[in-house]
N, C-alpha and C. Protein backbone atom coordinates (compact mmCIF):
# COMPACT_ATOMS: atom_id res chain seq x y z
N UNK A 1 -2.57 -18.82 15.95
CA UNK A 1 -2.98 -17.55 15.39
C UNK A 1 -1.92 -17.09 14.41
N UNK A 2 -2.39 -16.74 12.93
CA UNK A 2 -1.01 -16.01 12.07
C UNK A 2 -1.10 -15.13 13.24
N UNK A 3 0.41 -14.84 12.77
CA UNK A 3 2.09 -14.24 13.02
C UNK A 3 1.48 -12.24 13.27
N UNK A 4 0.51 -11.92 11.92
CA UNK A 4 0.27 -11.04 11.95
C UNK A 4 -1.31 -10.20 12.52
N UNK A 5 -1.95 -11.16 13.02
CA UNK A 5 -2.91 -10.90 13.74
C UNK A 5 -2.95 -10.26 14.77
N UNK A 6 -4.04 -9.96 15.90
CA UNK A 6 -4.33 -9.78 17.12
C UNK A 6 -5.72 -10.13 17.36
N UNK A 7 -5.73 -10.53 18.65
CA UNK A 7 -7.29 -10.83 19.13
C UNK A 7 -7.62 -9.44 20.27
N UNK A 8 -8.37 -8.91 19.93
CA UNK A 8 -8.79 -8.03 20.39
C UNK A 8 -10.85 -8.22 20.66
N UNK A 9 -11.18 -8.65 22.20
CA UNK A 9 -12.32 -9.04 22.17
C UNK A 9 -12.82 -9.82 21.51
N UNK A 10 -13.62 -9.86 20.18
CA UNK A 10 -14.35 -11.08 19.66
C UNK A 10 -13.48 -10.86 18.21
N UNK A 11 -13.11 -9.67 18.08
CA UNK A 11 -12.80 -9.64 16.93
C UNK A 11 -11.34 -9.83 16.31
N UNK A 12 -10.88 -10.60 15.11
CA UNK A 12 -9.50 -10.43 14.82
C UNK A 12 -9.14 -9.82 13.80
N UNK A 13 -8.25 -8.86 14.34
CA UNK A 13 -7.64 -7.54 13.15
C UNK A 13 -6.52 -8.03 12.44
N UNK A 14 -6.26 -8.38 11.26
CA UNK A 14 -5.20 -8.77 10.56
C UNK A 14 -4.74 -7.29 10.13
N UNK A 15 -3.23 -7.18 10.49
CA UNK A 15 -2.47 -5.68 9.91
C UNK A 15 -2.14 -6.18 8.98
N UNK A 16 -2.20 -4.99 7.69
CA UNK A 16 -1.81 -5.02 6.29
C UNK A 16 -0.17 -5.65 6.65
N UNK A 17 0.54 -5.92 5.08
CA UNK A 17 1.47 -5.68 5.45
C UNK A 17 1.52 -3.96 4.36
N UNK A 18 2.97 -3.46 4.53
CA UNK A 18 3.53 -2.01 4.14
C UNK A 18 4.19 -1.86 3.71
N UNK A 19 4.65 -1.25 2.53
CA UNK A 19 5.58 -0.64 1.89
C UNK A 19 5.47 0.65 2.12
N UNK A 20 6.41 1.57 1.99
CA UNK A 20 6.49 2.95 2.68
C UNK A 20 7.89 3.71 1.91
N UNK A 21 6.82 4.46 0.90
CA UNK A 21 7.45 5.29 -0.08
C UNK A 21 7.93 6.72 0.27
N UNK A 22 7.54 6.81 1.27
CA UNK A 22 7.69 8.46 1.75
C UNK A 22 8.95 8.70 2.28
N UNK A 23 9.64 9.82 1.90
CA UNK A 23 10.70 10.48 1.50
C UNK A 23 11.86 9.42 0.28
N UNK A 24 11.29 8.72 -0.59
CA UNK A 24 11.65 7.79 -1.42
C UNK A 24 12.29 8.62 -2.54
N UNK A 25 13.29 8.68 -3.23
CA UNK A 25 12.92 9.71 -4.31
C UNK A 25 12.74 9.10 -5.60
N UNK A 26 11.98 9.87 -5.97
CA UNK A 26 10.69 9.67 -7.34
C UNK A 26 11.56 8.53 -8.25
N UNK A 27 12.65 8.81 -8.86
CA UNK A 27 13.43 8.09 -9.63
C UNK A 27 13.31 6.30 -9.41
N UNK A 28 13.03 6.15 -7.96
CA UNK A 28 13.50 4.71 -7.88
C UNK A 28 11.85 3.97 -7.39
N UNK A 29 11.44 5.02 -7.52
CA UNK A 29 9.79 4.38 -7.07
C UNK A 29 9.14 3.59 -7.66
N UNK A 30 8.96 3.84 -9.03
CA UNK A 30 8.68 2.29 -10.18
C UNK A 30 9.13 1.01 -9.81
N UNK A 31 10.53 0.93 -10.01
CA UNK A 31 11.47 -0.21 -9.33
C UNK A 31 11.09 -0.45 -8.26
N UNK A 32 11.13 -0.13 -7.14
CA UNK A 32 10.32 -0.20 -5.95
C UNK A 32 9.11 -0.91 -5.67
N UNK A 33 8.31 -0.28 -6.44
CA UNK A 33 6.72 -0.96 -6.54
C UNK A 33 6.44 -1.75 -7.13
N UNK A 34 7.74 -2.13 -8.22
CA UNK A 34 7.51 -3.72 -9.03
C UNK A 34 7.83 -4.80 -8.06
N UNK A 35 9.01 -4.22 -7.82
CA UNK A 35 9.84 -5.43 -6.88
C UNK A 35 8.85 -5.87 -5.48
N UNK A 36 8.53 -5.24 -5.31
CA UNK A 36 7.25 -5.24 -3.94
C UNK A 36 6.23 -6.17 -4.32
N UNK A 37 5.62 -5.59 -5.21
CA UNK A 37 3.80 -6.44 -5.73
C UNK A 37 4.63 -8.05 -6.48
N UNK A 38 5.89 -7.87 -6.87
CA UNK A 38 6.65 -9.50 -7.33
C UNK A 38 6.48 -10.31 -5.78
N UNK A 39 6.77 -9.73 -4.88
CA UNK A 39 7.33 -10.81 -3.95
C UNK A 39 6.07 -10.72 -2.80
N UNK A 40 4.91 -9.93 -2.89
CA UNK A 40 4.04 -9.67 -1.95
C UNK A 40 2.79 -9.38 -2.85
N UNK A 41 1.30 -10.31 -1.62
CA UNK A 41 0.24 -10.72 -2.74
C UNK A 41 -0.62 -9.89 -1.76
N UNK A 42 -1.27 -8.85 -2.48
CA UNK A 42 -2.58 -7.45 -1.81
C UNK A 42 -3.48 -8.42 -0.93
N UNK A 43 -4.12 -7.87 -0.13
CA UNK A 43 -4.08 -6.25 -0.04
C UNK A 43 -2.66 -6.42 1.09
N UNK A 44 -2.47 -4.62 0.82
CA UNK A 44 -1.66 -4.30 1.85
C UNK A 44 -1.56 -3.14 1.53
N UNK A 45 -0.71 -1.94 2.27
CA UNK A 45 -0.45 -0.38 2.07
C UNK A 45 0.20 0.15 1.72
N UNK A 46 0.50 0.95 0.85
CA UNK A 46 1.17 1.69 0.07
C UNK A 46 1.79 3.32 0.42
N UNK A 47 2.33 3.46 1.35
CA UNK A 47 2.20 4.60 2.26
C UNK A 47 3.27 5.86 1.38
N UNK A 48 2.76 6.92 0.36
CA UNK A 48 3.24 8.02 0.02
C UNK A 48 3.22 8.97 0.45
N UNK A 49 3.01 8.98 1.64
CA UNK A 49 2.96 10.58 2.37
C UNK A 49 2.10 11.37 1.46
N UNK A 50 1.92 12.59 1.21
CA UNK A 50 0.61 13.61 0.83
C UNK A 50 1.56 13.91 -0.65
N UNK A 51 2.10 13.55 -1.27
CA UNK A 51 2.69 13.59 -2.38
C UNK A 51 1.99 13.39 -3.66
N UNK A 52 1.35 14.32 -4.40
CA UNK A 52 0.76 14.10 -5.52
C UNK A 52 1.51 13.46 -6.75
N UNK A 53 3.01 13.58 -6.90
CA UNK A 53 3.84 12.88 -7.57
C UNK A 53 3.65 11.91 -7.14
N UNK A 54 3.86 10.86 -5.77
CA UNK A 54 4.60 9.84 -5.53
C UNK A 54 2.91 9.09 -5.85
N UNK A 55 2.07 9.53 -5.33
CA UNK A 55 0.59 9.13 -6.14
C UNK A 55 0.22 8.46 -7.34
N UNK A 56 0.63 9.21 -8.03
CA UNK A 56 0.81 9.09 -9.56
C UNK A 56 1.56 7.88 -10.13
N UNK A 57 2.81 8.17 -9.09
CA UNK A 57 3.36 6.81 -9.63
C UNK A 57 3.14 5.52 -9.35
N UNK A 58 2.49 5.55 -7.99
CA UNK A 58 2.07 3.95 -7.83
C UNK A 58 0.67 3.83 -8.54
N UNK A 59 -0.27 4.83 -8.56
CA UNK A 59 -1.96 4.88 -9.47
C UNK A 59 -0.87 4.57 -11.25
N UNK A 60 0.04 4.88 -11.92
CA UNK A 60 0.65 4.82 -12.74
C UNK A 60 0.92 3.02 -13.00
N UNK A 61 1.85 2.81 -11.63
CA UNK A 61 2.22 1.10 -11.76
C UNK A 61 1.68 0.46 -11.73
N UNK A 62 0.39 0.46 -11.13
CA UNK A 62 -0.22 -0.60 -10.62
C UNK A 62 -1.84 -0.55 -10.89
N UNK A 63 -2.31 0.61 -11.29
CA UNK A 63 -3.45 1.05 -11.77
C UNK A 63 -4.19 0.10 -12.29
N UNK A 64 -3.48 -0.91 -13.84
CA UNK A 64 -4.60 -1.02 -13.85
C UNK A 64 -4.66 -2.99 -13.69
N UNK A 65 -3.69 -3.30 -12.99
CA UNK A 65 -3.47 -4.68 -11.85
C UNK A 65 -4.52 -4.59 -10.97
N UNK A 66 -4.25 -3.26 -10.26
CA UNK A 66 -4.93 -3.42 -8.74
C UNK A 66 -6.02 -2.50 -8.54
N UNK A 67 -6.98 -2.68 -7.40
CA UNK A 67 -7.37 -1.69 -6.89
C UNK A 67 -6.79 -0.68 -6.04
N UNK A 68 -7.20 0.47 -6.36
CA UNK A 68 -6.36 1.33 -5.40
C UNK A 68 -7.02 2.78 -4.28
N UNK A 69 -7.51 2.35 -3.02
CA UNK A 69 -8.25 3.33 -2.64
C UNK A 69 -7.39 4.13 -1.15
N UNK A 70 -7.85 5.33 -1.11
CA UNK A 70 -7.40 5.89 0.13
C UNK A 70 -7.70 5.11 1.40
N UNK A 71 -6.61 4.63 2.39
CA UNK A 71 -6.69 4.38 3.23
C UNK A 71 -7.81 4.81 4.45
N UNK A 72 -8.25 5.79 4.28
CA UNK A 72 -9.38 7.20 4.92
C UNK A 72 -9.60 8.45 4.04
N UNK A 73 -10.27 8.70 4.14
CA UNK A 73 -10.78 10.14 4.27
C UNK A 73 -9.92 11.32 4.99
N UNK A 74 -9.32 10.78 6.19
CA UNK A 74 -8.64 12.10 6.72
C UNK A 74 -7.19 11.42 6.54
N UNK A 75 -7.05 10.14 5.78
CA UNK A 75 -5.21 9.78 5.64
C UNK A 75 -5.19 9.92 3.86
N UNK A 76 -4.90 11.12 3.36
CA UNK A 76 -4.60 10.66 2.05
C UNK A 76 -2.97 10.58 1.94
N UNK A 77 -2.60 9.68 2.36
CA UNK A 77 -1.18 9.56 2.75
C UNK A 77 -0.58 8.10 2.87
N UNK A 78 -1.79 7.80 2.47
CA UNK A 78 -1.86 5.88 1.99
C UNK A 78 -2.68 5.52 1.34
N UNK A 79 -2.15 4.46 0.36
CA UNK A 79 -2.91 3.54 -0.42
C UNK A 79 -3.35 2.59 -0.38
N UNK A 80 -4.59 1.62 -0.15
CA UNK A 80 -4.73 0.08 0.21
C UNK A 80 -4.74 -0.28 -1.27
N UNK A 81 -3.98 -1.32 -1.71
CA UNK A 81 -4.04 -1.72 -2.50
C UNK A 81 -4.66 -3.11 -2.63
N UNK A 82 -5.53 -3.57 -3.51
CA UNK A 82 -6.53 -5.08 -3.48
C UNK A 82 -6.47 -5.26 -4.77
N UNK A 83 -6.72 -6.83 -4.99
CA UNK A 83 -6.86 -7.47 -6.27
C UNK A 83 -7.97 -6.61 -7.03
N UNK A 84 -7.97 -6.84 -8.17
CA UNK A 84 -9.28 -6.57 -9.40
C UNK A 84 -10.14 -7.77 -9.08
């Protein structure tokens, strides 16, 4: 079984992997999100806490590479990010 799985009943849940921008400060977040999507291939999560700045900047970096949707409805406090 990958490393990052679980079997849970019939079904197997693969966890994203995460990057986790929250309390990051703004300045180094670009850098951050390059160096990340260089060495790691989507989907996976993008976690900015409720930050309309820190938003911006990954919808900014990566916009128009990736897809980029709210994790939920009641989490706007992450990003799943997926290929185009």
């Amino acid at each position: 079984m990958h490393p990052n799985t679980t079997k849970k009943s019939k079904w197997i849940m693969t966890k994203l992997k995460e990057l986790d921008l929250h309390g990051l400060d703004h300045s180094w977040a670009r850098k951050v999100i390059k160096s990340w999507t260089k060495e790691n291939i989507p989907p996976y999560k993008i976690i900015t806490g409720n930050s309309p700045i820190m938003q911006k900047i990954v919808r900014e970096t990566l916009g128009s590479k990736y897809n980029l949707n709210y994790e939920s409805e009641y989490n706007l406090g992450a990003l799943i990010v997926t290929p185009r």
